[in-house]
Protein backbone atom coordinates (compact mmCIF):
# COMPACT_ATOMS: atom_id res chain seq x y z
CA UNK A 1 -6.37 57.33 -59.73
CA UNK A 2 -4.55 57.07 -63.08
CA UNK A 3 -4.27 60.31 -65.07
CA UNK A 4 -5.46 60.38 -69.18
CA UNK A 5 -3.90 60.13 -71.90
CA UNK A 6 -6.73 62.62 -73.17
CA UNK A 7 -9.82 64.35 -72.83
CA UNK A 8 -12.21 66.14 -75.24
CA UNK A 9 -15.37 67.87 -74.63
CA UNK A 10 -18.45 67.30 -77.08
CA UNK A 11 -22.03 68.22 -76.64
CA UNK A 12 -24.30 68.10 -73.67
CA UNK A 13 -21.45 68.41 -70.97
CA UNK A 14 -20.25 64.54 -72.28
CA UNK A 15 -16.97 64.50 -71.31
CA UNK A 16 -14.27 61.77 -73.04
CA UNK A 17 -11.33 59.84 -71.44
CA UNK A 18 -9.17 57.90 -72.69
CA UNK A 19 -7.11 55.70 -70.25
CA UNK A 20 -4.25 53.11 -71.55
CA UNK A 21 -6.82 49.95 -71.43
CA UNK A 22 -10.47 51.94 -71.57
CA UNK A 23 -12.27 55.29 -72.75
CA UNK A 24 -15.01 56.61 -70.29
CA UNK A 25 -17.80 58.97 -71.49
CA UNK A 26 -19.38 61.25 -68.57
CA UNK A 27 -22.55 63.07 -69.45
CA UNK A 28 -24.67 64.55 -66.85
CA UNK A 29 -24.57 67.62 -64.75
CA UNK A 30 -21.45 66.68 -62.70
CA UNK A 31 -20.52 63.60 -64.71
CA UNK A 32 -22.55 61.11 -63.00
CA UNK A 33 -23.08 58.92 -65.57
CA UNK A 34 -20.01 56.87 -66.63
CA UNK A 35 -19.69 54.78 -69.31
CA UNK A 36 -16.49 53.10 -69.97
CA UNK A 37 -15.92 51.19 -72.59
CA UNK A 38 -12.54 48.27 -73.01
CA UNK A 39 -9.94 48.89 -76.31
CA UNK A 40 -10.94 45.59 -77.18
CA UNK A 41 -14.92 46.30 -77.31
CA UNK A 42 -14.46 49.68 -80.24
CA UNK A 43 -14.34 48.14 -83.32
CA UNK A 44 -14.29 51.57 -85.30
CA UNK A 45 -13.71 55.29 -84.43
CA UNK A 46 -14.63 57.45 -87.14
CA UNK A 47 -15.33 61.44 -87.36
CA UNK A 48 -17.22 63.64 -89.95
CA UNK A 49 -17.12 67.36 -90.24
CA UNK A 50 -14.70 70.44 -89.92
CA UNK A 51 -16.74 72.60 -87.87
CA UNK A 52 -19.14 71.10 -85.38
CA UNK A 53 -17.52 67.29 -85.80
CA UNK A 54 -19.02 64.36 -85.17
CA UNK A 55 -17.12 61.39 -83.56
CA UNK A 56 -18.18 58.20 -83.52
CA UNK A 57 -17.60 55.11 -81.39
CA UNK A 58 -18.85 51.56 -82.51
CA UNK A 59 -18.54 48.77 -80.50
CA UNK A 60 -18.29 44.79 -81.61
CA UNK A 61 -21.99 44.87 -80.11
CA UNK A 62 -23.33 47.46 -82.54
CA UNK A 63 -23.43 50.01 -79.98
CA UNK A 64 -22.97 53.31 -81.39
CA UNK A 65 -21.84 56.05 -79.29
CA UNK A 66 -22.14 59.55 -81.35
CA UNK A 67 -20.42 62.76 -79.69
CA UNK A 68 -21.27 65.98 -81.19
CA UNK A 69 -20.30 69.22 -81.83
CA UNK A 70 -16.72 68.44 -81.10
CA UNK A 71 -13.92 71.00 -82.14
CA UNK A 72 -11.79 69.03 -84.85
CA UNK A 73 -8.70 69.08 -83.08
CA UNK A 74 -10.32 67.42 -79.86
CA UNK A 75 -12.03 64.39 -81.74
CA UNK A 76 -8.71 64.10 -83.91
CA UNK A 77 -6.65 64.08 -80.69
CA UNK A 78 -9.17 61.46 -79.16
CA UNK A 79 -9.28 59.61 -82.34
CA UNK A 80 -5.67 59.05 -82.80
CA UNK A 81 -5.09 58.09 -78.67
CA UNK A 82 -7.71 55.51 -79.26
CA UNK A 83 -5.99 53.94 -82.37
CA UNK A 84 -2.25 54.06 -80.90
CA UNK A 85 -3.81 52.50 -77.72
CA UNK A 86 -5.39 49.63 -79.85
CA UNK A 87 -2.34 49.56 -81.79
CA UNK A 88 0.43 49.39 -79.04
CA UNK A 89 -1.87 46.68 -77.32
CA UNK A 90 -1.87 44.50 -80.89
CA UNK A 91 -5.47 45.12 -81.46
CA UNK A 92 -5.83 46.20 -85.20
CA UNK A 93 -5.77 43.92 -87.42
């Protein structure tokens, strides 16, 4: 089991990972539903707002993946893990 590089919290007990090669959202309960999604599926990450922020998670299928009311320094902190991973693995253009 392979530890984080981070984790935020947004709305509705969805939880956000993001590992060296993937980021997994959990929602439910417990976190029984896992999603995890490759570096090389997000096309963008983008997030709006100071206060309740939105981040956003699109994927080269269209997919959008909204997480709200995120504290800013959270969806920063996941934001910038997701664009050094996608960076360090030659991924941005």
């Amino acid at each position: 089991m392979e530890a984080p590089i981070t984790q935020a919290t947004g709305h509705n007990n969805t939880i956000v990972s993001v590992y060296p090669d993937r980021v997994e959202l959990k929602t439910g309960w417990q976190g029984q539903n896992v999603e995890r999604i490759g570096l090389r599926d997000i096309a963008a990450v983008s997030s709006s707002g100071v206060v309740n922020v939105t981040l956003t998670l699109q994927t080269n299928t269209g997919q959008l993946h909204r997480l709200t009311r995120m504290a800013l320094p959270d969806a920063r902190r996941i934001k910038t893990a997701i664009e050094q991973q996608k960076q360090r693995a030659g991924l941005y253009d």
